[in-house]
Each structure stands twice: as structure tokens, then as C-alpha cells.
Protein backbone atom coordinates (compact mmCIF):
# COMPACT_ATOMS: atom_id res chain seq x y z
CA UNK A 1 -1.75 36.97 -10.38
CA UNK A 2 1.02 35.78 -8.55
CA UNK A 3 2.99 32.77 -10.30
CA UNK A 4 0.75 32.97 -13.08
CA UNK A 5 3.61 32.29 -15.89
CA UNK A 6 3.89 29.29 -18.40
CA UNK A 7 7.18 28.05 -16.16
CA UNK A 8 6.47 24.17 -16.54
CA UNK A 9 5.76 21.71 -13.74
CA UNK A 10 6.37 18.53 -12.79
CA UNK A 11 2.77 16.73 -11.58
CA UNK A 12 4.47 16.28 -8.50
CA UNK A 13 5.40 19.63 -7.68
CA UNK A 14 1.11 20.69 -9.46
CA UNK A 15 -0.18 18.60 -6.89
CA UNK A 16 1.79 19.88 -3.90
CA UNK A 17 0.81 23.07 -4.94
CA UNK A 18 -3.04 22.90 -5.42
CA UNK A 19 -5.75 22.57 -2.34
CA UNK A 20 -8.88 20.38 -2.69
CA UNK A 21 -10.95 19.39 -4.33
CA UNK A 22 -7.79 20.08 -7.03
CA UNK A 23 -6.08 16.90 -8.13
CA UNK A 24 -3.52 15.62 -11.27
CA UNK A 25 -5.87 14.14 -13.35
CA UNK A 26 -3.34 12.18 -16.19
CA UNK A 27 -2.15 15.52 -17.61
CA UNK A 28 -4.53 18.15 -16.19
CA UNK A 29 -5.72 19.62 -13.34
CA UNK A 30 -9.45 19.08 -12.20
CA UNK A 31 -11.84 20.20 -9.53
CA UNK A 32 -15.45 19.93 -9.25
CA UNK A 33 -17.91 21.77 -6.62
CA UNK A 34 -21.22 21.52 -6.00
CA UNK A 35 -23.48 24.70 -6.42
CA UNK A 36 -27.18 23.83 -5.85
CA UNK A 37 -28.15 25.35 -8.66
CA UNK A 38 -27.94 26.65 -11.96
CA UNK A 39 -28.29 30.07 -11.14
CA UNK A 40 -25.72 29.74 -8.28
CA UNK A 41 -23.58 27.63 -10.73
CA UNK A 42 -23.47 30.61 -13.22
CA UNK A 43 -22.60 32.82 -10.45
CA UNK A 44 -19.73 30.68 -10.01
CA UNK A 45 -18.51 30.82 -13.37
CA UNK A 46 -18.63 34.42 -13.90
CA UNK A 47 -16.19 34.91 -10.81
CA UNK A 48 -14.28 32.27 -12.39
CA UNK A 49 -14.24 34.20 -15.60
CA UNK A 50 -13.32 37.59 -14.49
CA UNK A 51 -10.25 35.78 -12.66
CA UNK A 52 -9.41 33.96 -15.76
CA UNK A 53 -9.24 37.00 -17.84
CA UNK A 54 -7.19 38.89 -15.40
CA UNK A 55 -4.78 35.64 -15.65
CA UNK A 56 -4.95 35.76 -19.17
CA UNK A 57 -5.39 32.17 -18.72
CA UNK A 58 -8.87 29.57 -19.20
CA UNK A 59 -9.93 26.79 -17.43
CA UNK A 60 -12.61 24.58 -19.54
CA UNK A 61 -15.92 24.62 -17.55
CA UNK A 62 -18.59 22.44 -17.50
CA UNK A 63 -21.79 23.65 -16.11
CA UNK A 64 -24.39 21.22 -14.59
CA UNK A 65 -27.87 21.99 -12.87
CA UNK A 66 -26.09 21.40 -9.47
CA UNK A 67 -22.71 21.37 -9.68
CA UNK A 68 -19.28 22.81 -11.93
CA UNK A 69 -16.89 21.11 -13.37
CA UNK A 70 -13.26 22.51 -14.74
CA UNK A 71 -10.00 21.65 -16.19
CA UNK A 72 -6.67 23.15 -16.44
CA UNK A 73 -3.88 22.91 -18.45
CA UNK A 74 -1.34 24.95 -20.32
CA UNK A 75 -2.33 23.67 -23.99
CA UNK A 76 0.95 25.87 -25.13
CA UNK A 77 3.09 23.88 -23.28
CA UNK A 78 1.51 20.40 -23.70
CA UNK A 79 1.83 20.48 -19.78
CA UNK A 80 0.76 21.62 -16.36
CA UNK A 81 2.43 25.27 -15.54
CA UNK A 82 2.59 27.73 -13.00
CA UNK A 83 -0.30 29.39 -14.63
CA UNK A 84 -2.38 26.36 -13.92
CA UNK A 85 -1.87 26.21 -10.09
CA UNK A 86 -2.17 29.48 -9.98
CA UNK A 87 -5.42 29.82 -11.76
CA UNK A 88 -6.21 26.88 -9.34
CA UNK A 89 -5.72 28.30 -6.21
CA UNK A 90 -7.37 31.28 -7.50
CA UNK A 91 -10.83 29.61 -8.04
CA UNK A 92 -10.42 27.56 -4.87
CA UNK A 93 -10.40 30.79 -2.99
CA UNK A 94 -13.46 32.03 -4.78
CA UNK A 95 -15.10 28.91 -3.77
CA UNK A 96 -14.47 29.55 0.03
CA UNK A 97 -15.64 33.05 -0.68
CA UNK A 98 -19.01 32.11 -2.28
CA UNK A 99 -19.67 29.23 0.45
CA UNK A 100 -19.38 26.32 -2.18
CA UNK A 101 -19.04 22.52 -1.28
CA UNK A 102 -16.94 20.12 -3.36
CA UNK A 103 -18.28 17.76 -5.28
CA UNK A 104 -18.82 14.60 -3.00
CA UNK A 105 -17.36 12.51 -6.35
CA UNK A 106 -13.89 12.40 -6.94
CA UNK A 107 -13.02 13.81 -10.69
CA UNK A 108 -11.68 11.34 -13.19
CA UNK A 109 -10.80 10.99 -16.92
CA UNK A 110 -11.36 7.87 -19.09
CA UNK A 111 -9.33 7.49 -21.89
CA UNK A 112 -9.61 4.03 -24.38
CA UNK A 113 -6.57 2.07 -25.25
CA UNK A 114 -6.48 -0.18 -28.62
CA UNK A 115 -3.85 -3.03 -28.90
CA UNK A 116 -2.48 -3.18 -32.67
CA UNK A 117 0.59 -4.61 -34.68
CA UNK A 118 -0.26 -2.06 -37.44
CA UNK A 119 -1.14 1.16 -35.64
CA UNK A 120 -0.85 3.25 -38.77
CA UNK A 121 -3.54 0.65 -40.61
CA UNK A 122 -6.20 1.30 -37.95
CA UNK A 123 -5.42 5.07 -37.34
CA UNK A 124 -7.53 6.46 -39.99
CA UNK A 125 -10.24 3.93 -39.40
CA UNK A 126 -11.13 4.76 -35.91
CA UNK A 127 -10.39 8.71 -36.62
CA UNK A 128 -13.21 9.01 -38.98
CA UNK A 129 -14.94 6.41 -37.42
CA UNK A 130 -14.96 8.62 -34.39
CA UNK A 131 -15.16 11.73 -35.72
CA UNK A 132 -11.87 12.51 -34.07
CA UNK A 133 -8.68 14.80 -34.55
CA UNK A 134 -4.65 13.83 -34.25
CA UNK A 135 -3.40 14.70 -30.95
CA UNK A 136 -0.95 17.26 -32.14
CA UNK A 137 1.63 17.89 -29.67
CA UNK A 138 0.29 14.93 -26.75
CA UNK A 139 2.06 12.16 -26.44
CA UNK A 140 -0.04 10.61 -24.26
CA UNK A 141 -2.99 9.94 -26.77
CA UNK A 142 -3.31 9.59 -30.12
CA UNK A 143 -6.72 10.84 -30.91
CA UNK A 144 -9.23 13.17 -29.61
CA UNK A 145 -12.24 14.71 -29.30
CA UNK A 146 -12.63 17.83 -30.97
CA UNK A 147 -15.08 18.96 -28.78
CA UNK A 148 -13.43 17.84 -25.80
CA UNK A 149 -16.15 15.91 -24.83
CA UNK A 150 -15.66 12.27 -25.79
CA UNK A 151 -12.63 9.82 -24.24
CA UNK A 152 -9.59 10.34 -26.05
CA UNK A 153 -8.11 6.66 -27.79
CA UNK A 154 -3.99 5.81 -27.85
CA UNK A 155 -2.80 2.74 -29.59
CA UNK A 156 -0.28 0.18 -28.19
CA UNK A 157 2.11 -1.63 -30.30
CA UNK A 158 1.84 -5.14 -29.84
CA UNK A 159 4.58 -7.41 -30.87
CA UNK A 160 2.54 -10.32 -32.08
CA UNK A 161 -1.12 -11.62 -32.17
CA UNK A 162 -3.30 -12.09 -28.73
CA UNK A 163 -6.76 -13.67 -29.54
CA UNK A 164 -6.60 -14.67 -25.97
CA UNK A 165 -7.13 -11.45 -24.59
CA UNK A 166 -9.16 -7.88 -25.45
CA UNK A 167 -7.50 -5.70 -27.71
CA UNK A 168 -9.39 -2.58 -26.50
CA UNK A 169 -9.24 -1.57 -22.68
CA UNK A 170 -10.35 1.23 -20.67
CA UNK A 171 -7.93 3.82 -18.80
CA UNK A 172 -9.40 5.21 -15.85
CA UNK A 173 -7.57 8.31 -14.23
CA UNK A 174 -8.29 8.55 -10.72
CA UNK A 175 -6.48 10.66 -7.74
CA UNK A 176 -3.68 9.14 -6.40
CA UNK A 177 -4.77 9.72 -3.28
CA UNK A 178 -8.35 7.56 -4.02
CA UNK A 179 -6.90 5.12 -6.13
CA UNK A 180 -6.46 1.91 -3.34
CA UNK A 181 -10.26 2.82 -2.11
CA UNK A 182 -11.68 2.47 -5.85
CA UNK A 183 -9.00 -0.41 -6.34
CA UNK A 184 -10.77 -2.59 -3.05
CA UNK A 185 -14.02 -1.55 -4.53
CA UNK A 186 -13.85 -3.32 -7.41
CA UNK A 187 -12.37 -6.22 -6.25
CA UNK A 188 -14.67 -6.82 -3.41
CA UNK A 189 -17.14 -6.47 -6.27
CA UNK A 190 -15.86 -9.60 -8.04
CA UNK A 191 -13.36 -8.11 -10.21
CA UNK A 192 -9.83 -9.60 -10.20
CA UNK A 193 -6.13 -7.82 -10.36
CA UNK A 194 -4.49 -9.03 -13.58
CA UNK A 195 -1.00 -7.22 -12.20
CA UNK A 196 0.16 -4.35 -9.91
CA UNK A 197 3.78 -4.85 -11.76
CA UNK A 198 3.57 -0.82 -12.89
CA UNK A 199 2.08 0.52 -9.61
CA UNK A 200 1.61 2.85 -8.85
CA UNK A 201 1.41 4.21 -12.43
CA UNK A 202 -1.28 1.90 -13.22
CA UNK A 203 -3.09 -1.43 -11.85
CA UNK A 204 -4.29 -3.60 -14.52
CA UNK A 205 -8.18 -5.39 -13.60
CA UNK A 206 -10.64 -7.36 -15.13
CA UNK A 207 -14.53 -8.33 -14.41
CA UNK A 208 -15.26 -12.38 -14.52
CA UNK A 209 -15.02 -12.37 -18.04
CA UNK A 210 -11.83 -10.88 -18.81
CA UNK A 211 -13.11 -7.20 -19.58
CA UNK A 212 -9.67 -5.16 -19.06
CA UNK A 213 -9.44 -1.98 -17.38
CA UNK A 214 -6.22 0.27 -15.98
CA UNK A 215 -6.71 2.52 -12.85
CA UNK A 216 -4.00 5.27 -13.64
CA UNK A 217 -2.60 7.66 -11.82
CA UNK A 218 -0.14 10.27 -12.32
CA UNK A 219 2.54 8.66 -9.91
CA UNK A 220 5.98 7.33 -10.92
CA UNK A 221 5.69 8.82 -14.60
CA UNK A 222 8.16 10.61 -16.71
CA UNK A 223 6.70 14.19 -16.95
């Protein structure tokens, strides 16, 4: 497969080299496309397979009744790669082949952030509270899910107490190219922007009550 090698990439350069429905999703790549069925879905997936193998590369896939669902990333690398836009571009054309739409919803990732002065105190605690695993080799989380189902958690040092705000916050990952729409959304649906001052990285909101959440994207990042 052409450019199919671990060379690493910048998310910039991943996401001038993928088509849609692909899009930098924090630190992966993610499509979804809608198949009608199951049958049709698995259909999908076995194309995907035999195109994966050849690679010598996996996406993870996620098979609903209607629709599939995958990731990429170079685990090896702790990065996006060649390999990963390759493998990309690959699928995409077996999608145009088989006839498929994309999934009318764009993909996104939720991760959980935890404000602590001791982050090495509450570690453990919400690892086996969790049922979770050390991020070994991603430094953008601190915990996951073994299964690679669940959000993953990361912990932010705080330099002294905050009773006046959370201490745990949602990170939503959305496509930099959808991020103003679902940004207006929530506004005009009585939310409030806390700060744009790290935009477009991330825009810091919060419901009527103070209920914190981050739209992320991949933009203006250190990859």
C-alpha cells in the first residue's frame, strides 16, 4: 500500500491528507459510515479487513446495526503515521466502491479531566475505582480503558484550592472544521463561554449552573 510506513505526522499534515468523513479526532483518526444494516455492515468490515492485513496495519471497528465506526492510530508510535492515512484513504475508497453514506453525525471523543493538588494521591483511587490501566506511552491522558470503550481521565495540577468551581470537567473532541457550529449550539441553548483564551485548541463552557465542559480540537497543539 502506497505510504503505508510508520513515518510520523503532524495532525496537520493527517488531516490534509485524509478525505471525508476522516477527521483528527485529539490523537486519532476517525470515520464513521452508515451501512443499513448489519449484514451490509459486516460486508464492510471484511473489505476493511482484507485491506488491513495487506497493510499490516488495524483500524479498531465498531460495528452497529446500521452503521461502522473506526479508529486509527499508530499505537507504536504514540502518534498518527503514514500508515494511518494510508489505511484511511484505503477504506474511504472501499466505501465509494460499496455505495456507502457517511454517517450524518460528526465523530467525537470524550475524555474526563480531574483538577488535583495531589495527582499521585488520587491516581490509584480513580484507577481501581474505574477499573482502568496507566496510559503507558500517552501523554495526553493519564488513564484508560482497557477495553477501549470507556472515556479516558487526565489530571490537572492545580496550584491551590478552588471550592468555587468543579474539579472534574468534560473534554469533548470535535472536528475542527464543526467546532463553531456545535460551539453556537450550545450557547443558543443557554450555555455560556467561560473563555476562548486557548482557541482554537479548546473553548471552555458551562450550563446555568456552572457544569464545565472543553470543546477541543486538534488545532494550534504541539504534536
Amino acid at each position: 500500500m502506497t505510504g503505508s510506513t510508520r513515518t510520523p505526522l503532524s495532525r496537520a499534515q493527517a488531516t490534509e491528507a485524509v478525505p471525508d468523513p476522516w477527521r483528527v479526532i485529539g490523537y486519532k483518526l476517525q470515520a464513521a459510515y452508515r451501512t443499513g444494516s448489519m449484514v451490509r455492515g459486516l460486508e464492510f468490515i471484511t473489505k476493511i479487513v482484507d485491506a488491513a492485513e495487506a497493510a499490516n496495519h488495524h483500524p479498531d471497528i465498531d460495528l452497529r446495526y446500521g452503521s461502522v465506526h473506526l479508529v486509527l492510530t499508530t499505537h507504536s508510535a504514540h502518534q498518527l503515521t503514514e500508515a494511518d492515512v494510508a489505511l484511511a484513504n484505503r477504506i474511504a475508497g472501499i466505501a465509494i466502491e460499496m455505495g456507502l453514506e457517511t454517517f450524518p453525525e460528526p465523530v467525537g471523543q470524550f475524555d474526563v479531566g480531574i483538577d488535583a493538588q495531589d495527582i499521585e494521591a488520587i491516581r490509584p483511587f480513580w484507577r481501581a475505582v474505574l477499573g482502568y490501566s496507566d496510559a503507558v506511552g500517552d501523554e495526553s491522558v493519564d488513564l484508560i480503558d482497557p477495553a477501549g470503550r470507556l472515556p479516558a481521565v487526565w489530571f490537572q495540577q492545580m496550584d491551590s484550592p478552588r471550592p468555587e468551581r468543579n474539579r472534574v470537567h468534560f473534554d469533548l473532541w470535535v472536528p475542527h472544521d464543526e467546532v463553531h457550529e456545535r460551539l453556537q449550539a450550545a450557547i443558543t441553548a443557554g450555555g455560556q463561554l467561560l473563555t476562548d483564551e486557548y482557541a482554537p485548541a479548546w473553548w471552555v463552557l458551562a450550563d446555568t449552573e456552572g457544569n464545565e465542559i472543553c470543546l477541543c480540537t486538534w488545532q494550534e497543539r504541539t504534536d
